[in-house]
N, C-alpha and C. Protein backbone atom coordinates (compact mmCIF):
# COMPACT_ATOMS: atom_id res chain seq x y z
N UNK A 1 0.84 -1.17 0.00
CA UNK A 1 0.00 0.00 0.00
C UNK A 1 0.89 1.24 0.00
N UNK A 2 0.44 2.27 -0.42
CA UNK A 2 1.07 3.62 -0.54
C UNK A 2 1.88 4.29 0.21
N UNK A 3 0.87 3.51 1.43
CA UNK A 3 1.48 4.17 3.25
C UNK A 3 2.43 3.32 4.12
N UNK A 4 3.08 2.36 2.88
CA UNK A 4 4.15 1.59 3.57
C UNK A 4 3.88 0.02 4.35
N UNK A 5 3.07 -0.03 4.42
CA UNK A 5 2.12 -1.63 4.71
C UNK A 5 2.15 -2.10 3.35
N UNK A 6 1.97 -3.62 3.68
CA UNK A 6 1.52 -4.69 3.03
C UNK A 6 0.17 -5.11 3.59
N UNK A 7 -1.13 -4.90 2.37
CA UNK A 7 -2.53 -5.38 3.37
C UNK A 7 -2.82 -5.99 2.15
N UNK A 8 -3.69 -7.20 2.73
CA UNK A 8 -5.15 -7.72 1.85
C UNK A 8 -6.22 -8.19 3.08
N UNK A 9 -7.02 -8.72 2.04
CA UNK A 9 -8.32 -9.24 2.75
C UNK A 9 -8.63 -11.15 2.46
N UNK A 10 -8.92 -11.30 3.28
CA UNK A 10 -9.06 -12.65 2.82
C UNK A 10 -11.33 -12.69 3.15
N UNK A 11 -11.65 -13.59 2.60
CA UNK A 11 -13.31 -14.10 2.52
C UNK A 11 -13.41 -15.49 3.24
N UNK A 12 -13.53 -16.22 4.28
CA UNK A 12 -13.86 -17.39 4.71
C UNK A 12 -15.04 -18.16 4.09
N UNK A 13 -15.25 -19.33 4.26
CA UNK A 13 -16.65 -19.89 4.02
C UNK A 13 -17.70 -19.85 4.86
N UNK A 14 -17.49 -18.60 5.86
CA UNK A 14 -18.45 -18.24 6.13
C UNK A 14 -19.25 -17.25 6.41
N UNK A 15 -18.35 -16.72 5.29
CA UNK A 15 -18.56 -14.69 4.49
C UNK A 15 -18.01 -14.03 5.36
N UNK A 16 -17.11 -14.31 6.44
CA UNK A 16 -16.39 -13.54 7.30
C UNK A 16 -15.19 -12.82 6.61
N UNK A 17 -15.33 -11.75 6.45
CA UNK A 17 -14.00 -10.55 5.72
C UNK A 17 -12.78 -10.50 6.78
N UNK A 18 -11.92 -10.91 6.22
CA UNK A 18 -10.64 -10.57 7.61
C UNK A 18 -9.63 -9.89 6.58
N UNK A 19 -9.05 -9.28 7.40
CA UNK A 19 -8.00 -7.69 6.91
C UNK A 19 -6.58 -8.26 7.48
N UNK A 20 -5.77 -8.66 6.85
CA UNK A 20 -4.46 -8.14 7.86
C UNK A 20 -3.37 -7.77 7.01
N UNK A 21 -2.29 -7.24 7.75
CA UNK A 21 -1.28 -5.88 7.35
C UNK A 21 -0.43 -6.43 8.01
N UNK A 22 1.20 -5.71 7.24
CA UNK A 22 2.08 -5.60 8.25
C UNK A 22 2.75 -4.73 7.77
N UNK A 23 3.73 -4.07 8.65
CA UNK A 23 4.16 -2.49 8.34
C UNK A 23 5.79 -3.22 7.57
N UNK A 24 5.82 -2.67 6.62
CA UNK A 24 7.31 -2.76 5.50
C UNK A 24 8.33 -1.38 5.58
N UNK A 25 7.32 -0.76 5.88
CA UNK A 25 8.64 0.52 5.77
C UNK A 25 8.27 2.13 6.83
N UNK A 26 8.94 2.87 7.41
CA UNK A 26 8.20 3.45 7.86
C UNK A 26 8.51 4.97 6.66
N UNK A 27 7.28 5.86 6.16
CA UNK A 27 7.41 6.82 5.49
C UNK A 27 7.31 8.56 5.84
N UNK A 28 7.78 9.29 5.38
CA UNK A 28 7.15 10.46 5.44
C UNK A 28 6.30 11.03 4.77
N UNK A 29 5.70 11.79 5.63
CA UNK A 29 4.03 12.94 4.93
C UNK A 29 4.16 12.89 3.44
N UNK A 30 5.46 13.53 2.94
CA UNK A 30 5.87 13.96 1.77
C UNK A 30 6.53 12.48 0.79
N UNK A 31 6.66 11.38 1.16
CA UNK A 31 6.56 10.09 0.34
C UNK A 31 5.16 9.47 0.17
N UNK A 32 4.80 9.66 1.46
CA UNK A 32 3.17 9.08 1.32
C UNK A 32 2.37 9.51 0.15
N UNK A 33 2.67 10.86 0.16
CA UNK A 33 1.80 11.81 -0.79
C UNK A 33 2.27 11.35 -2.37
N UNK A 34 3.15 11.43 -2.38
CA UNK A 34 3.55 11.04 -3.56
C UNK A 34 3.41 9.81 -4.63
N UNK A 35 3.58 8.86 -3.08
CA UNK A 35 3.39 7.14 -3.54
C UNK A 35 1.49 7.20 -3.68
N UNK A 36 1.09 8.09 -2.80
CA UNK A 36 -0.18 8.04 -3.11
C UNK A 36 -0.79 8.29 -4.70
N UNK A 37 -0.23 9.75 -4.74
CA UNK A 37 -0.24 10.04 -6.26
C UNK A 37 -0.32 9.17 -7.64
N UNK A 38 1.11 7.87 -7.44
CA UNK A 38 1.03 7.53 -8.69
C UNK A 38 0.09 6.01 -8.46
N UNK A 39 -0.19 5.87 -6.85
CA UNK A 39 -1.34 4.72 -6.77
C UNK A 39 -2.49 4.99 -7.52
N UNK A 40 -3.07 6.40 -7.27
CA UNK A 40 -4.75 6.77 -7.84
C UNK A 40 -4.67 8.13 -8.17
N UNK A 41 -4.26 7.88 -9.66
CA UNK A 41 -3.86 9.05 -10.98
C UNK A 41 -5.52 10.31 -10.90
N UNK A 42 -5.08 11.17 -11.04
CA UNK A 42 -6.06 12.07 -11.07
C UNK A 42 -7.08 12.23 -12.21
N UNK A 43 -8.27 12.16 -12.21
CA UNK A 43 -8.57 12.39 -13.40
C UNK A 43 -10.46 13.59 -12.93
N UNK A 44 -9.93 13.94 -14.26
CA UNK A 44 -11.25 15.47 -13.70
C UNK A 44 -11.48 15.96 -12.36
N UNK A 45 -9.86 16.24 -11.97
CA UNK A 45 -10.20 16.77 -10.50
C UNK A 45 -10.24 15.80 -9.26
N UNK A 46 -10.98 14.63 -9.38
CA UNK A 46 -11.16 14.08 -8.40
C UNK A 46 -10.20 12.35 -8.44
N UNK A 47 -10.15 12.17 -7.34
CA UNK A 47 -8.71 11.10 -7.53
C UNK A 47 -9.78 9.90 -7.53
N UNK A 48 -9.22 9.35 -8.88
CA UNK A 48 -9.97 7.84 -9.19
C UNK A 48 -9.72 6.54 -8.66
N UNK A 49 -10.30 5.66 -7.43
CA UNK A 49 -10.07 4.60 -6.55
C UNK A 49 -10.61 3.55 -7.85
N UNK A 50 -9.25 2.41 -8.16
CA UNK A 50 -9.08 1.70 -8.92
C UNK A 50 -9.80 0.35 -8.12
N UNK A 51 -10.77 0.03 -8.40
CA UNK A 51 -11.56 -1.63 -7.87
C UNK A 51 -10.30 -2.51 -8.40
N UNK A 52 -9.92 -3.57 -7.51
CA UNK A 52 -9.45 -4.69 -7.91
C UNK A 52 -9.81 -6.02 -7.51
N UNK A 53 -9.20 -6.62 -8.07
CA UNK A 53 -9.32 -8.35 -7.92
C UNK A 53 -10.13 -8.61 -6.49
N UNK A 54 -11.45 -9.40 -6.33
CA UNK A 54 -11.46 -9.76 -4.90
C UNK A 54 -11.04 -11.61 -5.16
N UNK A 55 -11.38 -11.82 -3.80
CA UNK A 55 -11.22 -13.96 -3.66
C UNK A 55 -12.39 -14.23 -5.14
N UNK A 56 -13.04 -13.60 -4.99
CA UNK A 56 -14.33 -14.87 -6.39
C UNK A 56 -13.91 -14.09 -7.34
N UNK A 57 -12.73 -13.40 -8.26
CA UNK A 57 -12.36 -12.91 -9.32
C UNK A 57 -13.25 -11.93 -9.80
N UNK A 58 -13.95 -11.37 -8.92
CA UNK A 58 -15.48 -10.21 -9.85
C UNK A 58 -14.64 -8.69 -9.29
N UNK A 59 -13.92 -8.12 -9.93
CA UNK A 59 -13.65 -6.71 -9.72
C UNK A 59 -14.80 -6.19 -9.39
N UNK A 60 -15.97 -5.94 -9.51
CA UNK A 60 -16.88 -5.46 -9.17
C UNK A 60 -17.71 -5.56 -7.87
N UNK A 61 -17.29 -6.92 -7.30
CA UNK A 61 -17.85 -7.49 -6.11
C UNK A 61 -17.39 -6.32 -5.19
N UNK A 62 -18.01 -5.67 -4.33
CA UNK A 62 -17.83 -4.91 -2.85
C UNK A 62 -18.18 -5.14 -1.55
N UNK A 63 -19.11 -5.73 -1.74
CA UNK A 63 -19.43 -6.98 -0.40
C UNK A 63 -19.71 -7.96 -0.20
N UNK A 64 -20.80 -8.59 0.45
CA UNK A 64 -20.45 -9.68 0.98
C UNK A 64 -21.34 -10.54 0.50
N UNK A 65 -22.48 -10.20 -0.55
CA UNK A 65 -23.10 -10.37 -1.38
C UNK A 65 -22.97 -11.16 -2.18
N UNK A 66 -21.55 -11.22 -3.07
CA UNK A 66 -20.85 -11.31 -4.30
C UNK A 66 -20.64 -13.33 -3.81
């Protein structure tokens, strides 16, 4: 991630969402910002959050639904 962690999410079989992280590097204000930058490119002003891959392959999936 941008802010120097390593995160994902994992899905159980029993739709339980679990999160875990671990810290890789520690950064400053002024790297964060930056690494942020070329994570989610600007477009018309407002910064565009890129959907990716979940566990059932549907980029589109957002919860727990899917």
């Amino acid at each position: 991630m941008f802010w120097g962690d390593r995160y994902g999410q994992l899905l159980d079989r029993f739709g339980h969402r679990w999160s875990v992280a671990t810290h890789l590097r520690d950064m400053t204000p002024d790297e964060m910002h930056e690494a942020m930058l070329k994570a989610m490119p600007m477009q018309g002003g407002t910064t565009a959050l890129r959907a990716g891959p979940t566990l059932h392959g549907n980029a589109n999936c957002h919860d727990n639904a899917c």
